[in-house]
N, C-alpha and C. Protein backbone atom coordinates (compact mmCIF):
# COMPACT_ATOMS: atom_id res chain seq x y z
N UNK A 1 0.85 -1.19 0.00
CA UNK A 1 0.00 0.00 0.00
C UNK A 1 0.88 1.24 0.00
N UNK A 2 0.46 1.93 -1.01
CA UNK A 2 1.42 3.30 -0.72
C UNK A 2 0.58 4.39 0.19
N UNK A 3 -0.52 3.92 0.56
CA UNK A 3 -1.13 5.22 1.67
C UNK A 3 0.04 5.33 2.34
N UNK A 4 -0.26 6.91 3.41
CA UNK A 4 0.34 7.14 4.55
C UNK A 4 -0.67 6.84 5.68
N UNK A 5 -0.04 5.94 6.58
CA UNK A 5 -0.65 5.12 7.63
C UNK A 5 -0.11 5.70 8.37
N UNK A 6 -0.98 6.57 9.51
CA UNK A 6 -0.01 6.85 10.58
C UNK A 6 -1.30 7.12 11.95
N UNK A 7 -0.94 7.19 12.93
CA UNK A 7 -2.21 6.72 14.16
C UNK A 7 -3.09 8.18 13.60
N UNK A 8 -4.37 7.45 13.77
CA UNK A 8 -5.63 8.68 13.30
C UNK A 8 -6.27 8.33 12.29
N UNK A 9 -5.03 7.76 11.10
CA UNK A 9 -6.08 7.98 9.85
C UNK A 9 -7.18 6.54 10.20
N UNK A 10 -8.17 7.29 9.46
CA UNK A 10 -9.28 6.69 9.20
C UNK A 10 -9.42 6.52 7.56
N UNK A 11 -9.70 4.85 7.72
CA UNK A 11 -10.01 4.15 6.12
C UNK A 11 -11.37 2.97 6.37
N UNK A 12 -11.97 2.78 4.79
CA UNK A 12 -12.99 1.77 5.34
C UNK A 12 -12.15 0.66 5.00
N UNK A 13 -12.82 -0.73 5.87
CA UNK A 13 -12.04 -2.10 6.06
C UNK A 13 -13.17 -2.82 6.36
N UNK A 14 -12.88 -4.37 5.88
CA UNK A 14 -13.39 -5.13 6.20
C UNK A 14 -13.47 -5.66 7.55
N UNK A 15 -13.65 -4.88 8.41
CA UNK A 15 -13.29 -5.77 9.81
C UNK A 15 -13.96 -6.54 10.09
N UNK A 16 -13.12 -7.49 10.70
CA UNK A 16 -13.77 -8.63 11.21
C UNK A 16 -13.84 -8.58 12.73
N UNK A 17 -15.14 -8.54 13.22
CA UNK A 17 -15.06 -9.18 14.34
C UNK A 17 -14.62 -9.67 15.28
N UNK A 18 -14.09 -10.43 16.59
CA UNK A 18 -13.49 -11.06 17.42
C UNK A 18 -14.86 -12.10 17.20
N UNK A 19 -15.95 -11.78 17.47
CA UNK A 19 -16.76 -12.78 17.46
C UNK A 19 -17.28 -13.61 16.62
N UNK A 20 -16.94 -12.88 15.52
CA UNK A 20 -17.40 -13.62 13.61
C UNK A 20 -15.66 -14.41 13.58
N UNK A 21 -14.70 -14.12 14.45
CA UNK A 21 -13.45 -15.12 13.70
C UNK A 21 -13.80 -15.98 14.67
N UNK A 22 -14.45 -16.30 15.88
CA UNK A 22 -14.44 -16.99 17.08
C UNK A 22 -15.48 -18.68 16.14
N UNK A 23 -16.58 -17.91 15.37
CA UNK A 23 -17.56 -18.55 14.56
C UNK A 23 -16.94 -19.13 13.34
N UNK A 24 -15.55 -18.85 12.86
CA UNK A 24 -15.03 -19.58 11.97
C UNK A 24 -15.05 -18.76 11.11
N UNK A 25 -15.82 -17.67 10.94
CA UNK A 25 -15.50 -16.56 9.81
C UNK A 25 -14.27 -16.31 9.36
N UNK A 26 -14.23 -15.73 8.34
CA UNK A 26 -13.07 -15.31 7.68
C UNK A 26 -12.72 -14.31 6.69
N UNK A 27 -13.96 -13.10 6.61
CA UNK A 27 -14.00 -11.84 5.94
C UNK A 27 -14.98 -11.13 6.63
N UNK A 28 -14.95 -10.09 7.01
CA UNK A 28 -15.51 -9.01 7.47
C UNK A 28 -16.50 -8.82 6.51
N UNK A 29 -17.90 -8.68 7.20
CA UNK A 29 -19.32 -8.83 6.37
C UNK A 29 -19.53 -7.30 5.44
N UNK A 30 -19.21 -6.41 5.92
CA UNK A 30 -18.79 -5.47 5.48
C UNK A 30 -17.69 -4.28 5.60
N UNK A 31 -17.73 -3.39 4.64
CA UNK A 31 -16.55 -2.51 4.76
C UNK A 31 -16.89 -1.37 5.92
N UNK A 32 -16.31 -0.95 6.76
CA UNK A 32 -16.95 -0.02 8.20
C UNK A 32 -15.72 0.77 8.40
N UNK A 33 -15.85 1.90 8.94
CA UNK A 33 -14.60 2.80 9.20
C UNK A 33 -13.76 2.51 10.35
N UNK A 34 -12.49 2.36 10.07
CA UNK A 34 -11.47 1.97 10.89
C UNK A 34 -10.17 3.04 11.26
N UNK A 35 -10.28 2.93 12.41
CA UNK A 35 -8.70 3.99 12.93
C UNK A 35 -7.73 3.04 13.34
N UNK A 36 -6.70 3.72 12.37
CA UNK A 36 -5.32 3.14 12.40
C UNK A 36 -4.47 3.40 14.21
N UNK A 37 -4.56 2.77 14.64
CA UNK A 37 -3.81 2.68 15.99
C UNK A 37 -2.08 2.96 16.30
N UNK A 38 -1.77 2.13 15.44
CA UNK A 38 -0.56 1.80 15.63
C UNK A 38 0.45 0.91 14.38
N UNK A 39 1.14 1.74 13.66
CA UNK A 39 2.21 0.73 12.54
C UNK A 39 3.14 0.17 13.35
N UNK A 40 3.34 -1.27 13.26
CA UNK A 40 4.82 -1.49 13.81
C UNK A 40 5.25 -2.97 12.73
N UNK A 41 6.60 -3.07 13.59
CA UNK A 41 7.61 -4.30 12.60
C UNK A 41 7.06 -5.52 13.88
N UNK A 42 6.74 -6.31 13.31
CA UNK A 42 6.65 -7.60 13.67
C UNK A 42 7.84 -8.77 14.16
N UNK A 43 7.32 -9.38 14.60
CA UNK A 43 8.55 -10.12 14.93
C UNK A 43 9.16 -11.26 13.73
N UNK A 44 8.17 -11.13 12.77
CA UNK A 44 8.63 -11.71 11.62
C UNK A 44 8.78 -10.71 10.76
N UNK A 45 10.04 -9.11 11.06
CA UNK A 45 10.29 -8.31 10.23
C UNK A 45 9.16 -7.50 9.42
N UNK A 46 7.77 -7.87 9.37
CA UNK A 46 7.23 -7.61 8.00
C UNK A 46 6.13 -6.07 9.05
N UNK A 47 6.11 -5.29 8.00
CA UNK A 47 5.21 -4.42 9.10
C UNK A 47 3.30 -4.72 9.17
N UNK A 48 2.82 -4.47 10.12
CA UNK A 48 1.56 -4.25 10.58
C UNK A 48 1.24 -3.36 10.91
N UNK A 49 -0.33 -2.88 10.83
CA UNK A 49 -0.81 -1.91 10.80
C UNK A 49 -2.13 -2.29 12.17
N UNK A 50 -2.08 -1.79 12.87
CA UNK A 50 -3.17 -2.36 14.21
C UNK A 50 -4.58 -1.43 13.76
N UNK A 51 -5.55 -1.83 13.56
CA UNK A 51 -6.35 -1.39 13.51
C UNK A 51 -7.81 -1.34 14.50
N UNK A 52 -8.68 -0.20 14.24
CA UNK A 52 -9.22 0.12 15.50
C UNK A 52 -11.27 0.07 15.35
N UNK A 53 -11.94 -1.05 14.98
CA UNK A 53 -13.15 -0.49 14.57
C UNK A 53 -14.24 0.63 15.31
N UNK A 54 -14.88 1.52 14.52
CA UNK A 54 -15.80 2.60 14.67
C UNK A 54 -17.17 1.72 14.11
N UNK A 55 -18.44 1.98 15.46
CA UNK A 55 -19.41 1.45 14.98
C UNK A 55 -20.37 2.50 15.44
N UNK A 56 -21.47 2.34 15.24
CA UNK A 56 -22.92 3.38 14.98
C UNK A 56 -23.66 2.74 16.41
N UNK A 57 -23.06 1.35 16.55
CA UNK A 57 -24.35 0.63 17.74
C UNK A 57 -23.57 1.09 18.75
N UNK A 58 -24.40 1.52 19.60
CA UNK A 58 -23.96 1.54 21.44
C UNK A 58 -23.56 0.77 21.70
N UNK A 59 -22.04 0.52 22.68
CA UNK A 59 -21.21 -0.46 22.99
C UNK A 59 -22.14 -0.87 24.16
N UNK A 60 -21.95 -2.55 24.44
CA UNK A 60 -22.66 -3.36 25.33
C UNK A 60 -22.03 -2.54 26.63
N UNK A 61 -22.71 -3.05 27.63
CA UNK A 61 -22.66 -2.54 28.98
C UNK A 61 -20.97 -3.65 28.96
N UNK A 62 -19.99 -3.22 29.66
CA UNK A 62 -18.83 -3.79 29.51
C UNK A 62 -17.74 -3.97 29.14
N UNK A 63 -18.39 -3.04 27.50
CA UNK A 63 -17.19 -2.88 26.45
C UNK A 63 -16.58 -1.42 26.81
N UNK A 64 -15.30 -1.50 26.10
CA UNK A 64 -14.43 -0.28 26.27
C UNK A 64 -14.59 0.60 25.08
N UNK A 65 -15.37 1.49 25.23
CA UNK A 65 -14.72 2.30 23.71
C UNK A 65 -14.79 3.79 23.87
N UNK A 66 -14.82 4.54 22.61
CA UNK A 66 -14.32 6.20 23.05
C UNK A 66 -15.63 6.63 22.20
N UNK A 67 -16.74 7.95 22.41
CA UNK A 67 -17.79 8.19 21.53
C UNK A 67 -16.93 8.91 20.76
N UNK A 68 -16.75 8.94 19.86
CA UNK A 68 -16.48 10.07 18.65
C UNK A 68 -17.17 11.49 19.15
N UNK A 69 -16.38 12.44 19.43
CA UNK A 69 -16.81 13.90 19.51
C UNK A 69 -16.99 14.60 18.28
N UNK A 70 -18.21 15.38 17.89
CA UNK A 70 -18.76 15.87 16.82
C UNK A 70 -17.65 16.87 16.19
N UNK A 71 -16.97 17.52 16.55
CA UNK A 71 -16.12 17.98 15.94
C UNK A 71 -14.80 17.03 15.59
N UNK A 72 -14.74 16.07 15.46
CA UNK A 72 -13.84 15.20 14.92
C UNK A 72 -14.69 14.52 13.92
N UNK A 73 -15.64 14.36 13.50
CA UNK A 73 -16.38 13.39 12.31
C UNK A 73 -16.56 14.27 11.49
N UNK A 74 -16.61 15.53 10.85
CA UNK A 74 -16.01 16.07 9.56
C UNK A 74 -14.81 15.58 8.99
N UNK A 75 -13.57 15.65 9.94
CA UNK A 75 -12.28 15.06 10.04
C UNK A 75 -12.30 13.81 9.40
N UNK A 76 -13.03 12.85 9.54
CA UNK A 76 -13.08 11.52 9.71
C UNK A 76 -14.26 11.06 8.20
N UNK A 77 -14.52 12.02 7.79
CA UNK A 77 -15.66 11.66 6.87
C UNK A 77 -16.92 10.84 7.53
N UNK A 78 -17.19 11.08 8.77
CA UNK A 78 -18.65 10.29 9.50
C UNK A 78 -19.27 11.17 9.76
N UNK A 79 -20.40 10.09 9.66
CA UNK A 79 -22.05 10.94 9.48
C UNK A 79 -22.69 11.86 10.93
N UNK A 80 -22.48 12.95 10.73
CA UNK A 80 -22.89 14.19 11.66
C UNK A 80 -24.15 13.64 12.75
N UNK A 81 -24.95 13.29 11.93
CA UNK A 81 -26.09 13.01 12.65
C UNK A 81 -26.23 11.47 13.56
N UNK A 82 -25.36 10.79 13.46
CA UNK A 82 -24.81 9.48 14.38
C UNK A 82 -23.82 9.79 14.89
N UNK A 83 -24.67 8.87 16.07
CA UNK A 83 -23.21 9.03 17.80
C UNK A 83 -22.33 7.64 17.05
N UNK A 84 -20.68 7.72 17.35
CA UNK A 84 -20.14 6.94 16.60
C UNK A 84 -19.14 6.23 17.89
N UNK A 85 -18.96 5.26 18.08
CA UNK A 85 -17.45 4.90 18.86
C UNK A 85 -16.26 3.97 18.42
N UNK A 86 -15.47 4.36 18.82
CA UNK A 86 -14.31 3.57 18.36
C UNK A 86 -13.61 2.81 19.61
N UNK A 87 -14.12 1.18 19.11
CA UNK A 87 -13.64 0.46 19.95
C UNK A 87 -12.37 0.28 20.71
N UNK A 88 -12.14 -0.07 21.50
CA UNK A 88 -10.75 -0.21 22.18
C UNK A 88 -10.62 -1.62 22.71
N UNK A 89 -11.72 -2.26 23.02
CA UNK A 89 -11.23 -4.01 23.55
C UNK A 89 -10.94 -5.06 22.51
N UNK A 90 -11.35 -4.53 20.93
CA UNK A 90 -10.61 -5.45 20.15
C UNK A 90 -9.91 -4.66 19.33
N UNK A 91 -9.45 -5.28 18.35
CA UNK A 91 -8.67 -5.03 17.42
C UNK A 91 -7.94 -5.75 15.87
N UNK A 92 -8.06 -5.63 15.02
CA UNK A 92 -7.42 -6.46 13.52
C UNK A 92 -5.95 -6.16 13.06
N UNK A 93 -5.13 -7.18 13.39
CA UNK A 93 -3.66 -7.23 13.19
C UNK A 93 -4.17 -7.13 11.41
N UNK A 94 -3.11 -6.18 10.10
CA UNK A 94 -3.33 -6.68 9.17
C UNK A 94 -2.30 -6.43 8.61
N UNK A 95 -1.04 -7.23 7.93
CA UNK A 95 0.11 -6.75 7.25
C UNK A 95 -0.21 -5.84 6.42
N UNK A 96 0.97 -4.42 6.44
CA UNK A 96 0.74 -4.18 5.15
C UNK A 96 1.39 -4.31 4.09
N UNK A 97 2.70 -5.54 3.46
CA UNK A 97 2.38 -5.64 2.20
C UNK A 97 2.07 -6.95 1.82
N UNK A 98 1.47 -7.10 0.86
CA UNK A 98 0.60 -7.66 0.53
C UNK A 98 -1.10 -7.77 1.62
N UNK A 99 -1.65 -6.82 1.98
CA UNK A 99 -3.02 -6.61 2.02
C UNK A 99 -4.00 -6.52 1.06
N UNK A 100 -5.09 -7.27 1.39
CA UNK A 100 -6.16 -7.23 -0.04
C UNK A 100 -6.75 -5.86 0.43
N UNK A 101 -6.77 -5.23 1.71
CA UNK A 101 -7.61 -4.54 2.43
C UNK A 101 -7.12 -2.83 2.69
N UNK A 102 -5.93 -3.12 2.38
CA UNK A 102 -5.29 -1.54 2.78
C UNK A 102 -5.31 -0.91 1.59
N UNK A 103 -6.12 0.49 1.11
CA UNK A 103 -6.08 0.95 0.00
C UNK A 103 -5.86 2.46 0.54
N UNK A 104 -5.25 3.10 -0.97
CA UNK A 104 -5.45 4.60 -0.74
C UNK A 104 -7.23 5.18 -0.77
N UNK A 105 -7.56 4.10 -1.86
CA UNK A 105 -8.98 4.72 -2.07
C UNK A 105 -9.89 4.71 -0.61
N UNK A 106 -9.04 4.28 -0.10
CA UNK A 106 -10.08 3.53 1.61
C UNK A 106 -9.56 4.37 2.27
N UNK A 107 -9.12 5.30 2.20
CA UNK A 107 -8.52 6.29 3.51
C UNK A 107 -9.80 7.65 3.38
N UNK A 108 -10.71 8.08 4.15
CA UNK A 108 -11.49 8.93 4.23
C UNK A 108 -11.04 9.95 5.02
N UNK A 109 -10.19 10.03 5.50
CA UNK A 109 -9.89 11.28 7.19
C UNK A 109 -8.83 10.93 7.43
N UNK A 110 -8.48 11.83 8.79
CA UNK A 110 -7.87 12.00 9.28
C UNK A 110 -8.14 12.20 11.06
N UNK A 111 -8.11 11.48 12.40
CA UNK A 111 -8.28 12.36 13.67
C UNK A 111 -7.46 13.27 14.10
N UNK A 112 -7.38 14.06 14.80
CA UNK A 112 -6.62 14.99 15.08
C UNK A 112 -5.93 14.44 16.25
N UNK A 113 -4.53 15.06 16.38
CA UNK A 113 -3.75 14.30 17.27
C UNK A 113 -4.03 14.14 18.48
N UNK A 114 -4.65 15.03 19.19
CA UNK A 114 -5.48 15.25 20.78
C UNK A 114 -5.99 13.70 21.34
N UNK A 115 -6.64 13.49 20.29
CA UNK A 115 -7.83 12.53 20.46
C UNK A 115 -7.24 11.15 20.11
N UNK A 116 -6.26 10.90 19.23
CA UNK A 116 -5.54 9.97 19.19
C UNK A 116 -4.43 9.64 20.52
N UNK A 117 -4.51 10.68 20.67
CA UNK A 117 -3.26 10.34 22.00
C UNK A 117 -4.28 10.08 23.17
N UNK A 118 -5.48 10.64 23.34
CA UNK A 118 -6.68 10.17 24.39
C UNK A 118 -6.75 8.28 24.43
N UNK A 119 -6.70 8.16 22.75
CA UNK A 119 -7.09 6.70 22.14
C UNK A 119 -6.27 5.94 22.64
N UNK A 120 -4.76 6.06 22.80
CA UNK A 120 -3.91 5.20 22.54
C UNK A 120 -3.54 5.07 23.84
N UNK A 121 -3.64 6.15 24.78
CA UNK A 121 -3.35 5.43 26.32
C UNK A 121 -4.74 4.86 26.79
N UNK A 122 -5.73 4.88 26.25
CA UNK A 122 -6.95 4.09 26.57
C UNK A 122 -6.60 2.34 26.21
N UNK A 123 -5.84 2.69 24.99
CA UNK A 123 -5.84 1.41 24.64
C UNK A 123 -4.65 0.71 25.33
N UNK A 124 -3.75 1.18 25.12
CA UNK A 124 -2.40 0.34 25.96
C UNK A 124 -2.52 0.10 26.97
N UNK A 125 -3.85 0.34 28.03
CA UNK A 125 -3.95 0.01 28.98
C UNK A 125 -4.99 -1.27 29.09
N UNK A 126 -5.58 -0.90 28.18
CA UNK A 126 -6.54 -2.25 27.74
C UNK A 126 -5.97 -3.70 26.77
N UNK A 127 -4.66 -2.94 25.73
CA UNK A 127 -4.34 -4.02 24.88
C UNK A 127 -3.61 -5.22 25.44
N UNK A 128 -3.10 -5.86 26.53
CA UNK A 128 -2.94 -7.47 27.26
C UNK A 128 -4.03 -7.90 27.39
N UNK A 129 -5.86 -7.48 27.24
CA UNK A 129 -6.78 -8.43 27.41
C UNK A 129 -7.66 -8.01 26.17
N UNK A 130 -6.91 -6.96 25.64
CA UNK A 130 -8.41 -6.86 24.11
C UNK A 130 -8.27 -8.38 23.14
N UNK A 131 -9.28 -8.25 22.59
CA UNK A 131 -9.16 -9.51 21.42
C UNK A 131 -9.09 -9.01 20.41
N UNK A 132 -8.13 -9.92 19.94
CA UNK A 132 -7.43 -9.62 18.43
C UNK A 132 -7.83 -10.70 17.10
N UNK A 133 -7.47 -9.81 15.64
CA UNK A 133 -7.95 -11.30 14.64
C UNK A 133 -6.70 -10.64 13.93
N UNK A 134 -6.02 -11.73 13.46
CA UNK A 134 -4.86 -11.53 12.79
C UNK A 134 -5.18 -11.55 10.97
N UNK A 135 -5.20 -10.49 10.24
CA UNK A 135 -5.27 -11.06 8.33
C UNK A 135 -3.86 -11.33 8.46
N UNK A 136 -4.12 -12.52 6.76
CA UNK A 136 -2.88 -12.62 6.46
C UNK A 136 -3.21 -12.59 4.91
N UNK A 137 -2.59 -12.32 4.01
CA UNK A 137 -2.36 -11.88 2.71
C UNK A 137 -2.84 -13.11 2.08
């Protein structure tokens, strides 16, 4: 992928679930807006891109996530008139090269750094028990 991936941007993705890979799934039912968390090198050299899903449904009583503040969803290309959150107890490991899933055309936004740095100590404090689904090319 030649996008620039860097924590904030927002692209649509197939995410999958923790609970649709738990069921044997194996593609994300649809494409939904995702914040990029975190790029890093793997322990098999190759880089990953951690990704973060944004959904429209109210998180269950239990779950961890952040509401999207209305002045960040212009930013983000999301819809004004929906409360939005971006999960924090799971997450989609997905290489990026060779991804079927990482496109330039899929990058809609951008968050602003404030709110990403809100995100990311939310999450590092949560990521030893979030659930993860690993793509592989």
């Amino acid at each position: 992928m030649k996008a620039v991936l860097e924590p904030g941007t927002v692209l649509h993705y197939p995410y999958l679930w923790h609970w649709q890979d738990a069921q044997g799934e194996t593609e994300g039912r649809k494409e939904r807006p995702v914040a990029v968390a975190v790029l890093f090198v793997g322990r098999d050299g190759q880089d990953y891109v951690l990704l973060l899903p944004l959904t429209t449904q109210k998180p269950a009583e239990g779950r961890q996530a952040i509401e999207i503040p209305a002045t960040e969803k212009p930013r983000a290309a999301l819809d004004q008139n929906r409360h939005q959150w971006l999960m924090l107890d799971e997450y989609n490991l997905d290489p990026v090269k060779g991804s079927y899933y990482l496109r330039q055309s899929a990058v809609t936004g951008q968050f602003n750094k404030a709110l990403i740095r809100t995100v990311l100590d939310r999450f590092r404090s949560l990521f030893p028990q979030a659930k993860r689904v690993v793509r592989h090319p």
